[in-house]
C-alpha atoms as a PDB file:
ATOM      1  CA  UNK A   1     100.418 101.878 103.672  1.00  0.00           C
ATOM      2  CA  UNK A   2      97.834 103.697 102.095  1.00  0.00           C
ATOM      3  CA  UNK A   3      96.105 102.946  98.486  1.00  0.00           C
ATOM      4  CA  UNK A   4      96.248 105.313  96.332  1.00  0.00           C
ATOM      5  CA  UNK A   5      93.749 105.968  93.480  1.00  0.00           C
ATOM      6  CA  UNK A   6      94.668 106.639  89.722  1.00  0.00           C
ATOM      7  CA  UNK A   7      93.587 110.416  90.422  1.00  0.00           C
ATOM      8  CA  UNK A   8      96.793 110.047  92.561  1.00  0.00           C
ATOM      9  CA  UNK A   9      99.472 107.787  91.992  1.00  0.00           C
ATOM     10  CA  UNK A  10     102.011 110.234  91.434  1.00  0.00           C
ATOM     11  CA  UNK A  11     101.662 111.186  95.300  1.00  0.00           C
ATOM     12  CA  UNK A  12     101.790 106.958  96.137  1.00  0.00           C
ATOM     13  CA  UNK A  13     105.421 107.907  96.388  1.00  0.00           C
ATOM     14  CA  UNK A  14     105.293 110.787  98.903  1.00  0.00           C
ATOM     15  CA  UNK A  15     104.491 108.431 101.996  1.00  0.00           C
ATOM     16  CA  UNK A  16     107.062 105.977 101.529  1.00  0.00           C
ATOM     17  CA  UNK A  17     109.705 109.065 100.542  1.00  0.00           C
ATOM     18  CA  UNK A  18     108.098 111.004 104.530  1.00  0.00           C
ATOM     19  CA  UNK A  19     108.646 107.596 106.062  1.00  0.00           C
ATOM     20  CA  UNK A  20     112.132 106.935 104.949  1.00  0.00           C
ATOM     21  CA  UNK A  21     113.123 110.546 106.129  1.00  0.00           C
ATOM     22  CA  UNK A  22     111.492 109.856 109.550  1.00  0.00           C
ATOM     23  CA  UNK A  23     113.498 106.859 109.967  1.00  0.00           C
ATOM     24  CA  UNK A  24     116.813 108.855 108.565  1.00  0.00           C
ATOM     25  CA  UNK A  25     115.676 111.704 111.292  1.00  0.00           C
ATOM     26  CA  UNK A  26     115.202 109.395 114.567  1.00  0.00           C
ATOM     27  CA  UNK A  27     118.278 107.644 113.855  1.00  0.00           C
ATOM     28  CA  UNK A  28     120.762 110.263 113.831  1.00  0.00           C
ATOM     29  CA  UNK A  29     118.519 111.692 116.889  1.00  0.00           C
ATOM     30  CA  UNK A  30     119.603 108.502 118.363  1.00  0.00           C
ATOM     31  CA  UNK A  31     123.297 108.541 118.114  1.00  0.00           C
ATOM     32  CA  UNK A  32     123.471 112.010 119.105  1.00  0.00           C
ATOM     33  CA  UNK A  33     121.248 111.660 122.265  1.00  0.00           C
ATOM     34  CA  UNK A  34     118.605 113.734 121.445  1.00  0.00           C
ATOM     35  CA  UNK A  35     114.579 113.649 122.206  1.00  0.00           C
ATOM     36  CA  UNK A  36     112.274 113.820 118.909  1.00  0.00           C
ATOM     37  CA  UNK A  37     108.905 115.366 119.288  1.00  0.00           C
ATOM     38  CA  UNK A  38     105.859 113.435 118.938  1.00  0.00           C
ATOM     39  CA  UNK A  39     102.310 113.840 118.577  1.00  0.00           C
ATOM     40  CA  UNK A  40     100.713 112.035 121.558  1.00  0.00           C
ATOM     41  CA  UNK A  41      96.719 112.706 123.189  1.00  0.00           C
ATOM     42  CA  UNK A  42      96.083 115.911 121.169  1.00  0.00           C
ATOM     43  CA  UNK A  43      99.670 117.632 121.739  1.00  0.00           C
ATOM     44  CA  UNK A  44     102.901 117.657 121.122  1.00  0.00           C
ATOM     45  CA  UNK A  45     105.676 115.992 123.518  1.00  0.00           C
ATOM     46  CA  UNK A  46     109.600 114.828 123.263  1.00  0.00           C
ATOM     47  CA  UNK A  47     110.177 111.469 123.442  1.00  0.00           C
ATOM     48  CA  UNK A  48     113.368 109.093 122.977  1.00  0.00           C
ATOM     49  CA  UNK A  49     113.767 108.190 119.575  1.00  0.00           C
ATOM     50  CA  UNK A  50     112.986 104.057 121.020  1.00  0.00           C
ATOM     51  CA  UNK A  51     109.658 105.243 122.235  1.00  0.00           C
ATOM     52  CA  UNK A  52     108.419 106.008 118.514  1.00  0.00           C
ATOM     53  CA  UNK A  53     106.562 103.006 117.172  1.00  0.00           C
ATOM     54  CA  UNK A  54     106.549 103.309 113.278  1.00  0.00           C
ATOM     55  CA  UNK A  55     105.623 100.573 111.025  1.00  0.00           C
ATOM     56  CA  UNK A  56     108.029  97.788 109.346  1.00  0.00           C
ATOM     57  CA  UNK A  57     110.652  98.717 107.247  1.00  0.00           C
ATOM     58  CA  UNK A  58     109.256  96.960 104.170  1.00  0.00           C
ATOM     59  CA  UNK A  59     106.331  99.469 103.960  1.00  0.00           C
ATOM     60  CA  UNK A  60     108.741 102.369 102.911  1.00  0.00           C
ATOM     61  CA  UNK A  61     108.142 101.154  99.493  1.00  0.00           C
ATOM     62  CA  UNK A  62     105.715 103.029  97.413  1.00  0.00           C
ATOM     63  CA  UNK A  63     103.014 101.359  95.874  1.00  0.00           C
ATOM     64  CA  UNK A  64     100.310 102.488  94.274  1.00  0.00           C
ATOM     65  CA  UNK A  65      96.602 100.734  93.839  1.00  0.00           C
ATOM     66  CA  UNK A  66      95.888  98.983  90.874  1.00  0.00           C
ATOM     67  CA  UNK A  67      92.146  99.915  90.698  1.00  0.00           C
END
């Protein structure tokens, strides 16, 4: 995950929140069968939702630098 600076710790929150809903979002695309688009070499293709690589779970959690 991204640090975030003082200037912007109130958006340190706003990746963690995206990520969560992407995970929500390709899991119920899973159960119903459906493809989920992804960018891939400069455009935009559907994909099952096993091909998406995102990373671990544990870095939904926002936390911002300490600068």
């Amino acid at each position: 995950m991204m640090n975030w600076s003082d200037k912007n710790k109130d958006m340190a929150g706003t990746q963690a929140a995206m990520l969560r809903a992407t995970r929500k979002a390709i899991s119920e695309a899973k159960l119903r069968g459906e493809l989920v688009p992804q960018w891939r070499d400069g455009k935009v293709v559907w994909v099952r939702p096993e091909e998406v690589e995102l990373p671990p779970e544990q870095q939904d959690q926002a936390t911002p630098s300490t600068r």
